[in-house]
PDB file of N, CA and C in Angstrom:
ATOM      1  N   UNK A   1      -4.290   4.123  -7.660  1.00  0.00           N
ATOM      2  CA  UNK A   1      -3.072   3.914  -8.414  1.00  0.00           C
ATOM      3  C   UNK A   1      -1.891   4.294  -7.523  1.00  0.00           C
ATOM      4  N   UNK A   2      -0.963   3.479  -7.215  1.00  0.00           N
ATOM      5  CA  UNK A   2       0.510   4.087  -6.551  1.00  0.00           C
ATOM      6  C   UNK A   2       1.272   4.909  -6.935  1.00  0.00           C
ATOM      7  N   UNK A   3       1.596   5.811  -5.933  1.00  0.00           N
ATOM      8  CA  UNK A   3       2.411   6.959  -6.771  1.00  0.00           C
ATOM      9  C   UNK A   3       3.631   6.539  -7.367  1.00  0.00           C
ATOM     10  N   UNK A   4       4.013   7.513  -7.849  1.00  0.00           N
ATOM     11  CA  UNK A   4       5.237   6.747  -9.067  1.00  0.00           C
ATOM     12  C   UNK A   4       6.049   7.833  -8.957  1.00  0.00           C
ATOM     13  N   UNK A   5       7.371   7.405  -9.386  1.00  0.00           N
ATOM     14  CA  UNK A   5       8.237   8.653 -10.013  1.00  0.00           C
ATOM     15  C   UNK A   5       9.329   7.771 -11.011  1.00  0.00           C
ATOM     16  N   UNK A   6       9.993   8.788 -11.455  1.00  0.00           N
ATOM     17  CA  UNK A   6      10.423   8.102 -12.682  1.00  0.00           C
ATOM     18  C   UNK A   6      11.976   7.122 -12.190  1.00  0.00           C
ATOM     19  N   UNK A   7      11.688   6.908 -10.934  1.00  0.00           N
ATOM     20  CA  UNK A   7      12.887   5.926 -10.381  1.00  0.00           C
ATOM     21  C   UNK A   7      11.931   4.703 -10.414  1.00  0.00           C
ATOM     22  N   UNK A   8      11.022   4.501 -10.331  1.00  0.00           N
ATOM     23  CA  UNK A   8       9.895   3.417 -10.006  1.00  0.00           C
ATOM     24  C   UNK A   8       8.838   3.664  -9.034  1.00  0.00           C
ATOM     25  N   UNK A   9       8.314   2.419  -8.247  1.00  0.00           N
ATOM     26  CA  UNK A   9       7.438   2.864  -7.329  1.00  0.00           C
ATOM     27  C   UNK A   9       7.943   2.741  -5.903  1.00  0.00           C
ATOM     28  N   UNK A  10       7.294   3.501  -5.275  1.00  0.00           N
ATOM     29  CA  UNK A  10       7.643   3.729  -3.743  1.00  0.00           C
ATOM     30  C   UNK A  10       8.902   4.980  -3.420  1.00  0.00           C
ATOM     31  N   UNK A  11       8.441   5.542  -4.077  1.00  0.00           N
ATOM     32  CA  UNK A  11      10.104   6.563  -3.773  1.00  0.00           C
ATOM     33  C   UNK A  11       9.658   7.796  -2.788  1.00  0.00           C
ATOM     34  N   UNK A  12       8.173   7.766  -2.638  1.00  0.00           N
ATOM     35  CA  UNK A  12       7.699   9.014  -2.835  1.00  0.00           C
ATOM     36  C   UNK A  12       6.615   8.532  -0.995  1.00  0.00           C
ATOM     37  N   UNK A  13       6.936   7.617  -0.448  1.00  0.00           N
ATOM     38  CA  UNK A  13       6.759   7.373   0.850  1.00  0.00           C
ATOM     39  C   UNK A  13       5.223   7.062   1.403  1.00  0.00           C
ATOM     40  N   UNK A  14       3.629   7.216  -0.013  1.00  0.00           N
ATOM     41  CA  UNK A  14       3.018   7.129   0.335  1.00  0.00           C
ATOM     42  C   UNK A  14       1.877   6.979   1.750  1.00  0.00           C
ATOM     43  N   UNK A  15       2.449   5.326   2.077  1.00  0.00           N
ATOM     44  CA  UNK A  15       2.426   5.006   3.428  1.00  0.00           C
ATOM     45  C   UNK A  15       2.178   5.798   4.506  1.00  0.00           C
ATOM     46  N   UNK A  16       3.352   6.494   5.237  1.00  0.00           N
ATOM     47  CA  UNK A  16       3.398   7.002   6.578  1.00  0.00           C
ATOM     48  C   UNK A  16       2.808   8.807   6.067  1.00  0.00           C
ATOM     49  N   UNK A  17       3.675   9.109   5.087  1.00  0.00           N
ATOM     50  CA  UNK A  17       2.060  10.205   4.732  1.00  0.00           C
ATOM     51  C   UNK A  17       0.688  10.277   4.592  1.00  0.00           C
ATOM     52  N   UNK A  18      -0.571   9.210   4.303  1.00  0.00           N
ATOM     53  CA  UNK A  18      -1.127   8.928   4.141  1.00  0.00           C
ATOM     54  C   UNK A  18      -1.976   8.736   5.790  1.00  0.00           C
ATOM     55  N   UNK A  19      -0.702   8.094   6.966  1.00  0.00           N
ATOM     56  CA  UNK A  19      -0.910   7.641   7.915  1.00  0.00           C
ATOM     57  C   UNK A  19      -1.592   8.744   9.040  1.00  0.00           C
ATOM     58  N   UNK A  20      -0.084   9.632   8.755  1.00  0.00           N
ATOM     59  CA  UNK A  20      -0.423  11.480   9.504  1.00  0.00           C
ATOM     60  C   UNK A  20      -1.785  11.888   9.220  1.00  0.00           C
ATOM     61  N   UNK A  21      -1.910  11.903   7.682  1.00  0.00           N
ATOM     62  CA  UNK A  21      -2.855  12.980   7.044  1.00  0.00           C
ATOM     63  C   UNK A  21      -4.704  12.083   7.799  1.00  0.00           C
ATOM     64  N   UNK A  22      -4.274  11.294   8.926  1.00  0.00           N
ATOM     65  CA  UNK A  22      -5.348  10.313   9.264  1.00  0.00           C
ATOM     66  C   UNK A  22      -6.686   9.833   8.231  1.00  0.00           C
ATOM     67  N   UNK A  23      -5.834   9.779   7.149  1.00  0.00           N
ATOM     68  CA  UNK A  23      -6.879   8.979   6.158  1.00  0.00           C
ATOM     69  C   UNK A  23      -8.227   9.922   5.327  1.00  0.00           C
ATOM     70  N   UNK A  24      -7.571  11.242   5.458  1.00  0.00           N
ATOM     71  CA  UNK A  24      -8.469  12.219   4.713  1.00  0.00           C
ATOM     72  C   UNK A  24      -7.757  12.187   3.707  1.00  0.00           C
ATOM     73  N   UNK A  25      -7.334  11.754   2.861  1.00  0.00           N
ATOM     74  CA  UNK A  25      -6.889  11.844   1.278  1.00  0.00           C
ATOM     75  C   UNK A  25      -6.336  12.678   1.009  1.00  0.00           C
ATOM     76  N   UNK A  26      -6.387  13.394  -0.583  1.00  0.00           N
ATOM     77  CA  UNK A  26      -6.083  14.489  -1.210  1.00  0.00           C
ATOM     78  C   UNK A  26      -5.527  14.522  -2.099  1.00  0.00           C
ATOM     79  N   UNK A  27      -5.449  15.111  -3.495  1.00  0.00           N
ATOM     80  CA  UNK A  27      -5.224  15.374  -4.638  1.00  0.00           C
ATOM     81  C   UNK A  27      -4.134  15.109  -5.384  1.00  0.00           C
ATOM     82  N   UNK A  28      -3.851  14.173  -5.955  1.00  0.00           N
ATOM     83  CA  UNK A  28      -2.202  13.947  -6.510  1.00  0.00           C
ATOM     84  C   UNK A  28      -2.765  14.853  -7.846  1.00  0.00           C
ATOM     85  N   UNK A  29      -1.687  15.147  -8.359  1.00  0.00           N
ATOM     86  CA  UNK A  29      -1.558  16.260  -9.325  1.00  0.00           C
ATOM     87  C   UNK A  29      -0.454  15.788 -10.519  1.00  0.00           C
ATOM     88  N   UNK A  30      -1.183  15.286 -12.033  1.00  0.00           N
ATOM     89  CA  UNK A  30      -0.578  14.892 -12.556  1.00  0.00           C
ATOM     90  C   UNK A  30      -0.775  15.952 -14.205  1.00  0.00           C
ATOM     91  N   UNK A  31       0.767  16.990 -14.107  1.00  0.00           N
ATOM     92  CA  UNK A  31       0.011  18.049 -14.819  1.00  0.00           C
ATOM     93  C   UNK A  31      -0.961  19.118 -14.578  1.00  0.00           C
ATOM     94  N   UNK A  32      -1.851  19.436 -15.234  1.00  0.00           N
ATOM     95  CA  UNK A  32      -3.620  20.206 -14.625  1.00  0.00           C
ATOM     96  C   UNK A  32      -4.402  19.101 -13.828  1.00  0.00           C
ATOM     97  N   UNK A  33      -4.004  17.891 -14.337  1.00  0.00           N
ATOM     98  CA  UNK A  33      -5.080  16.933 -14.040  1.00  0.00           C
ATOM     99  C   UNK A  33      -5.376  16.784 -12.254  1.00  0.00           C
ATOM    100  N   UNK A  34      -6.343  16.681 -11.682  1.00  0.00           N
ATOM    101  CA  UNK A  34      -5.891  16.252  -9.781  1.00  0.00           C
ATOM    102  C   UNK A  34      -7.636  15.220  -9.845  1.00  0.00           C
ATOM    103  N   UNK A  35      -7.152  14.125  -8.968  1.00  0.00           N
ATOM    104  CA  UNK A  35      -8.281  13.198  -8.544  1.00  0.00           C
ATOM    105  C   UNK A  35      -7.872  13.339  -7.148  1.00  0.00           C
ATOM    106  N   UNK A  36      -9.177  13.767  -6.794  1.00  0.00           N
ATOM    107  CA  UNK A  36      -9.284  13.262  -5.360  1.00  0.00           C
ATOM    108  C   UNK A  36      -9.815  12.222  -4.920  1.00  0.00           C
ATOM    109  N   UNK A  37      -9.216  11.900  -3.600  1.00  0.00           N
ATOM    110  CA  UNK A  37      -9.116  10.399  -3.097  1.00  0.00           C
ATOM    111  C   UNK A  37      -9.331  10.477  -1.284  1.00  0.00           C
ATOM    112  N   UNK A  38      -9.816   9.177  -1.117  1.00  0.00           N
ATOM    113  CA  UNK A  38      -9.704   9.123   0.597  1.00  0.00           C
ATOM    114  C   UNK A  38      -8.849   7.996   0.824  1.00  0.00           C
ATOM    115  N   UNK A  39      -7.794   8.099   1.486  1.00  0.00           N
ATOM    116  CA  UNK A  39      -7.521   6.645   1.935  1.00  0.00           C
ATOM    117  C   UNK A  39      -7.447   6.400   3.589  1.00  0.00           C
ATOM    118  N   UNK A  40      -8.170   4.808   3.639  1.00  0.00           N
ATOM    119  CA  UNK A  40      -8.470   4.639   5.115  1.00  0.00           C
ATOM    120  C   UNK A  40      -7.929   3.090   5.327  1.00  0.00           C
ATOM    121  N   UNK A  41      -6.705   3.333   6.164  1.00  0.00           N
ATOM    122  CA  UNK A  41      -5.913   2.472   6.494  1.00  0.00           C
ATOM    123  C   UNK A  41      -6.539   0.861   6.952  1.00  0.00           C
ATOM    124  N   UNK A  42      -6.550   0.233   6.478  1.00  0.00           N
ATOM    125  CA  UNK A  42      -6.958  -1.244   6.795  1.00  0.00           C
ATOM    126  C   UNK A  42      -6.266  -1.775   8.031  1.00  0.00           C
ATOM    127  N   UNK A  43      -6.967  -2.607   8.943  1.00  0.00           N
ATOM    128  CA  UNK A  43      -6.550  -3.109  10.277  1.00  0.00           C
ATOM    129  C   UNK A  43      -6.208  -4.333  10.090  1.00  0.00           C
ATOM    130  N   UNK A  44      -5.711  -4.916  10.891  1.00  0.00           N
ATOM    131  CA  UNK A  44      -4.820  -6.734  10.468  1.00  0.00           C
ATOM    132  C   UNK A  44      -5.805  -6.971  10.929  1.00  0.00           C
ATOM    133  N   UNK A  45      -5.633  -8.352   9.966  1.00  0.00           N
ATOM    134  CA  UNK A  45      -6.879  -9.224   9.590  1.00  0.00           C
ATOM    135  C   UNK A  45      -6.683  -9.649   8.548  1.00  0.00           C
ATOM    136  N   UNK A  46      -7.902 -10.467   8.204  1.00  0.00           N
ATOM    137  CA  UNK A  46      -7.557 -11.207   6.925  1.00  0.00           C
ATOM    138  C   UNK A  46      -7.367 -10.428   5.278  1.00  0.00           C
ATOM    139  N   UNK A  47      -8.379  -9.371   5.859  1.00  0.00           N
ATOM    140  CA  UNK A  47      -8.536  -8.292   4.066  1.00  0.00           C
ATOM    141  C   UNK A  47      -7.021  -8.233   3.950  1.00  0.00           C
ATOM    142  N   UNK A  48      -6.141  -7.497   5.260  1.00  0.00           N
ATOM    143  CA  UNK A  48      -4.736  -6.838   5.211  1.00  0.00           C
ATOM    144  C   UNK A  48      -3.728  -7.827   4.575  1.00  0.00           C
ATOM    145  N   UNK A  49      -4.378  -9.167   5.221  1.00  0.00           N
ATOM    146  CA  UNK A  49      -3.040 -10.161   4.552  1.00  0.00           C
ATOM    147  C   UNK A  49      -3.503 -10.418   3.151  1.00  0.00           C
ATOM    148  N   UNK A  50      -4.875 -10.909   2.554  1.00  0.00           N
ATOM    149  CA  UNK A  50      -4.860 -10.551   1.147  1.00  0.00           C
ATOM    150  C   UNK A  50      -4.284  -9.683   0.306  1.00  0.00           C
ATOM    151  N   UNK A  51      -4.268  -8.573   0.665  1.00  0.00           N
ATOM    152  CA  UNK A  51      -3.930  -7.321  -0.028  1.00  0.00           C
ATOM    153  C   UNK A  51      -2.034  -7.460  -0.135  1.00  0.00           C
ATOM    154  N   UNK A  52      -1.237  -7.910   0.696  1.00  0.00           N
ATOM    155  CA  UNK A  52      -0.229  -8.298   0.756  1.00  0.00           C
ATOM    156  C   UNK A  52       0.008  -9.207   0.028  1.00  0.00           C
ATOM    157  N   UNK A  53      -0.644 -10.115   0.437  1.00  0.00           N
ATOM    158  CA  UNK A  53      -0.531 -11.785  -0.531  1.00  0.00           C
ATOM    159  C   UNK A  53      -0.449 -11.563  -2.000  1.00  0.00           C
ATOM    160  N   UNK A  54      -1.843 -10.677  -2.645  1.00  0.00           N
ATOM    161  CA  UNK A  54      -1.612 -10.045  -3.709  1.00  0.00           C
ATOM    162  C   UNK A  54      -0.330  -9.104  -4.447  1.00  0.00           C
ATOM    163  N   UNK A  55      -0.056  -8.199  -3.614  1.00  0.00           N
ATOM    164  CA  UNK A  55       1.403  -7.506  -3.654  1.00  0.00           C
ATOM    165  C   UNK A  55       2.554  -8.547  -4.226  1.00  0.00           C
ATOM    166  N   UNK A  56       2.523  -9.300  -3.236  1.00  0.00           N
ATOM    167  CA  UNK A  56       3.367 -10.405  -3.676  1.00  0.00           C
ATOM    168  C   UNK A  56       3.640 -11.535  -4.557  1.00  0.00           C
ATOM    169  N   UNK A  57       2.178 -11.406  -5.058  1.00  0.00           N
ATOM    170  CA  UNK A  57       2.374 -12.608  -6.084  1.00  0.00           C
ATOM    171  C   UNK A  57       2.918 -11.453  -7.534  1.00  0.00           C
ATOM    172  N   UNK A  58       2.089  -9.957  -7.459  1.00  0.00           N
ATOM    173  CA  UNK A  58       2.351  -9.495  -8.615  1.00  0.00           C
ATOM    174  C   UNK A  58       3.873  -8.352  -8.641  1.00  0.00           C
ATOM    175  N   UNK A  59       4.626  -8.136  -7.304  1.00  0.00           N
ATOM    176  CA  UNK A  59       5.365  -7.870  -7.458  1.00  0.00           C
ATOM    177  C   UNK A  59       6.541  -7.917  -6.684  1.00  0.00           C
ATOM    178  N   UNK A  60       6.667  -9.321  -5.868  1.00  0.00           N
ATOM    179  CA  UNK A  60       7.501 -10.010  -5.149  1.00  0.00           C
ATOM    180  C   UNK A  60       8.601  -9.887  -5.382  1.00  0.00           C
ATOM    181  N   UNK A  61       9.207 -10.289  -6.620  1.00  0.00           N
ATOM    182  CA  UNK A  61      10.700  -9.745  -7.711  1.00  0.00           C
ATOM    183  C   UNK A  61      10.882  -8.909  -7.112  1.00  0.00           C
ATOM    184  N   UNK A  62      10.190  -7.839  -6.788  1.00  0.00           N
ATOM    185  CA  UNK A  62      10.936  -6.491  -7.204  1.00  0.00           C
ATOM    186  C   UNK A  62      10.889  -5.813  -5.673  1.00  0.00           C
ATOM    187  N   UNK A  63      10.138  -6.296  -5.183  1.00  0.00           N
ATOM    188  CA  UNK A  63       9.766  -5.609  -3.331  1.00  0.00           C
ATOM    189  C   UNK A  63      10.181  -6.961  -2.017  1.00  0.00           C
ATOM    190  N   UNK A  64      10.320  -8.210  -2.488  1.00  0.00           N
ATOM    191  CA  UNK A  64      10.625  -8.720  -1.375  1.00  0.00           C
ATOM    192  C   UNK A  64      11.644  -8.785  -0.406  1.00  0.00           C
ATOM    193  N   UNK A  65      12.671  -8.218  -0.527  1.00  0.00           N
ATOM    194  CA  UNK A  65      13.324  -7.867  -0.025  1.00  0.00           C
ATOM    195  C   UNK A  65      13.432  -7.128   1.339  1.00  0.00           C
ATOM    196  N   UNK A  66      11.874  -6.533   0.984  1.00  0.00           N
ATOM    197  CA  UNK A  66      11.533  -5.705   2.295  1.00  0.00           C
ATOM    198  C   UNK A  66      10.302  -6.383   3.025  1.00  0.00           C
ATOM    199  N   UNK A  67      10.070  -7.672   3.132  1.00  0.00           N
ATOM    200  CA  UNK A  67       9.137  -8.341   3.389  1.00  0.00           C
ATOM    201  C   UNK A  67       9.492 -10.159   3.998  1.00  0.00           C
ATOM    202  N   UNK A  68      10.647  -9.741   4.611  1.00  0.00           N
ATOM    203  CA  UNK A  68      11.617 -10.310   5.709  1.00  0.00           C
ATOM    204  C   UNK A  68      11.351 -11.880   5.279  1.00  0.00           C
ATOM    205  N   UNK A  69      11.555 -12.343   4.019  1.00  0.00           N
ATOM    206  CA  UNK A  69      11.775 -13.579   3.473  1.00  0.00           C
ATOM    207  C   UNK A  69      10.352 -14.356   3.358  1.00  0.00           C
ATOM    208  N   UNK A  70       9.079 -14.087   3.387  1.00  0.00           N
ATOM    209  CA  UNK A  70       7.829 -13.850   3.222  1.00  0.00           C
ATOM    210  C   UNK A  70       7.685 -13.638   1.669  1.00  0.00           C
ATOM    211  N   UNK A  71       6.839 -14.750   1.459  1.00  0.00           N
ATOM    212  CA  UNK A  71       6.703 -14.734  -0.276  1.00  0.00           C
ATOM    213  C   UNK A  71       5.092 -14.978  -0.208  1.00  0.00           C
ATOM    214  N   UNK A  72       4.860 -15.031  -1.666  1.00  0.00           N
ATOM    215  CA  UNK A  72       3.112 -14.920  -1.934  1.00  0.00           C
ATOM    216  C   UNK A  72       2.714 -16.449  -1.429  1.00  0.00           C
ATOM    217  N   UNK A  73       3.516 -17.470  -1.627  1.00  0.00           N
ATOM    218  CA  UNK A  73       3.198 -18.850  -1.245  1.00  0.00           C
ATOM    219  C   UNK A  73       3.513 -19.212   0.344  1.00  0.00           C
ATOM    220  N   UNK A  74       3.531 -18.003   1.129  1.00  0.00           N
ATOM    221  CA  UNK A  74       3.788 -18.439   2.667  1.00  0.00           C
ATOM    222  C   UNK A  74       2.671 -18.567   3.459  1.00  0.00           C
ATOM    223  N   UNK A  75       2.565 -19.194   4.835  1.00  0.00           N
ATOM    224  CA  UNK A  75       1.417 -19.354   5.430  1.00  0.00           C
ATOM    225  C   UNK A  75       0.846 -17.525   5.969  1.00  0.00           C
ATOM    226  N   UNK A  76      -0.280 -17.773   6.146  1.00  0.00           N
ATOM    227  CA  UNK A  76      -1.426 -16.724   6.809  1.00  0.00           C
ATOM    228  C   UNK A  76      -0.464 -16.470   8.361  1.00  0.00           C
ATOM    229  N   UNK A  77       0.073 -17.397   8.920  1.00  0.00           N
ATOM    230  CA  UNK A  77       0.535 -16.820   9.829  1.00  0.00           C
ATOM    231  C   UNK A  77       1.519 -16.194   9.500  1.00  0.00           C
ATOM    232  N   UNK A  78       2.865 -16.111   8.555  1.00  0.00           N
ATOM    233  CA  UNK A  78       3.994 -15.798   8.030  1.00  0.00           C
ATOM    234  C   UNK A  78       3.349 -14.151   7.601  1.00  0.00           C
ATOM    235  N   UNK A  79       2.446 -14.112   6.971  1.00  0.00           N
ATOM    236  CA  UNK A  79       1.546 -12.757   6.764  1.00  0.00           C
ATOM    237  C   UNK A  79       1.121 -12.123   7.956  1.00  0.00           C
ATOM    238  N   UNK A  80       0.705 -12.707   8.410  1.00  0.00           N
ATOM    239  CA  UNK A  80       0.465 -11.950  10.008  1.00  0.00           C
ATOM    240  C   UNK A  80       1.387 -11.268  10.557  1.00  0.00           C
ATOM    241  N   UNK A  81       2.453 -12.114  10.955  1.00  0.00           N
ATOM    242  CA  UNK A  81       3.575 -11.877  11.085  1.00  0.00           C
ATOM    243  C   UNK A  81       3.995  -9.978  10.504  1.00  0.00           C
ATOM    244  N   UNK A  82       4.283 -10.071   9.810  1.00  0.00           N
ATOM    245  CA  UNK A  82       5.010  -9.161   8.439  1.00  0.00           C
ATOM    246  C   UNK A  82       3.897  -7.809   8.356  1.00  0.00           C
ATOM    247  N   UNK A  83       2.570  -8.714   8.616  1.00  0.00           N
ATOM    248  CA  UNK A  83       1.456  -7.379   8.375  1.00  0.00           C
ATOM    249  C   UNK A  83       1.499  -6.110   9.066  1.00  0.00           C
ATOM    250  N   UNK A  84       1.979  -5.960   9.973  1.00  0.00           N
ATOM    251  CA  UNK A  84       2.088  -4.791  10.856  1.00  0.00           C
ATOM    252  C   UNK A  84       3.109  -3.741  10.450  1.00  0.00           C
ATOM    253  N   UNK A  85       4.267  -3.835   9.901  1.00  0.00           N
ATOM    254  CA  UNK A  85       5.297  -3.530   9.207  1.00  0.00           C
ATOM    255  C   UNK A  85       4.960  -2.719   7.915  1.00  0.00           C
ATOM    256  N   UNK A  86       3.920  -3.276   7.005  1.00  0.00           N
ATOM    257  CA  UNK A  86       3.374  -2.525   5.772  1.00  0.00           C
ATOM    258  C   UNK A  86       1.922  -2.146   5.766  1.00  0.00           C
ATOM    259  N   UNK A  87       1.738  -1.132   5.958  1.00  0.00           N
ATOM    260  CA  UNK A  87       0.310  -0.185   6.033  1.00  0.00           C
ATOM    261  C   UNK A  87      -0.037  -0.593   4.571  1.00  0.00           C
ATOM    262  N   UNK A  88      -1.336  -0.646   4.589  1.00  0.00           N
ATOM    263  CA  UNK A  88      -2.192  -0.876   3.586  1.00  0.00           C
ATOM    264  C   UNK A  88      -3.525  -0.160   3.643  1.00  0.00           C
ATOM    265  N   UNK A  89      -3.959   0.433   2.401  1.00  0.00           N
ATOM    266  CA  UNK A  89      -5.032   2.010   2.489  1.00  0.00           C
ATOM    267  C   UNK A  89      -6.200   1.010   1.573  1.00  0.00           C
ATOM    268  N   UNK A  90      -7.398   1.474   1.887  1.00  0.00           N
ATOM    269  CA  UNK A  90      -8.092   1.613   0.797  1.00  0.00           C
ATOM    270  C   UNK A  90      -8.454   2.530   0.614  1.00  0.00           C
ATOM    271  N   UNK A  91      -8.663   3.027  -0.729  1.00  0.00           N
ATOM    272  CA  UNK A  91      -8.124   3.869  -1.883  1.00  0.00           C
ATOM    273  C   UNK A  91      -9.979   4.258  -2.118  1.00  0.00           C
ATOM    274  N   UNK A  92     -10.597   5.181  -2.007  1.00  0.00           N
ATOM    275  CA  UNK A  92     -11.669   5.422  -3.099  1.00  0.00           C
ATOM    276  C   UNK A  92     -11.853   7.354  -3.902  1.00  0.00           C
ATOM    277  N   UNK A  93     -11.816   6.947  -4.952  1.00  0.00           N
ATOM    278  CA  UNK A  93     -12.224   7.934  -5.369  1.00  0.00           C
ATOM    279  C   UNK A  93     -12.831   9.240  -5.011  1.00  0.00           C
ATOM    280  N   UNK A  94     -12.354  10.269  -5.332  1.00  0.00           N
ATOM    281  CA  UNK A  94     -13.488  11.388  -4.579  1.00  0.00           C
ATOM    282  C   UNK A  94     -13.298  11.884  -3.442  1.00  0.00           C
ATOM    283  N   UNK A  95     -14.107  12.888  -2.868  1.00  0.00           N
ATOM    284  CA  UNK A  95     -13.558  13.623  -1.386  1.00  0.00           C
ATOM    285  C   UNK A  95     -14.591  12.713  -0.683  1.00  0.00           C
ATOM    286  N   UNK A  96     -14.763  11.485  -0.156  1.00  0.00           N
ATOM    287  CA  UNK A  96     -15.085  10.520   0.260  1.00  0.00           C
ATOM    288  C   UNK A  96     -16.965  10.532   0.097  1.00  0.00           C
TER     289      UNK A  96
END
């Protein structure tokens, strides 16, 4: 789940923290509640531009702006392009 704050999403820099912490995870804390998590940065390629492509179809409105005129309907190379710019994690549950 993306972290949140009550401005919306992305305020809170995920990304390049995630990047440092070299993909050992750790506990977001919502209340008492904490899930632990691993995240391990995805390499360009095709998964990376899916995962983008997706981004974009479901929240293009609101983030393209930062995705240098690159929309969900652009070519694989236009993604390529752009992919290096936005880190993308996969996310699993648990202390890995």
């Amino acid at each position: 789940m993306p972290a949140r704050t009550p401005g919306g999403v992305g305020h809170t820099r995920p990304g390049p923290a995630a990047q440092y912490a070299g993909g050992r995870g750790g506990r977001p804390r919502t209340g008492r509640r904490t899930q632990p998590f691993t995240a391990a940065g995805l390499p360009e390629g095709e998964e990376k531009a899916a995962v983008l492509r997706g981004c974009l179809k479901r929240w293009g409105w609101e983030v393209g702006a930062f995705f240098d005129g690159v929309t969900a309907t652009s070519s694989d190379a236009e993604l390529s392009r752009i992919a290096p710019m936005h880190p993308v994690f996969r996310i699993t549950e648990g202390d890995g």
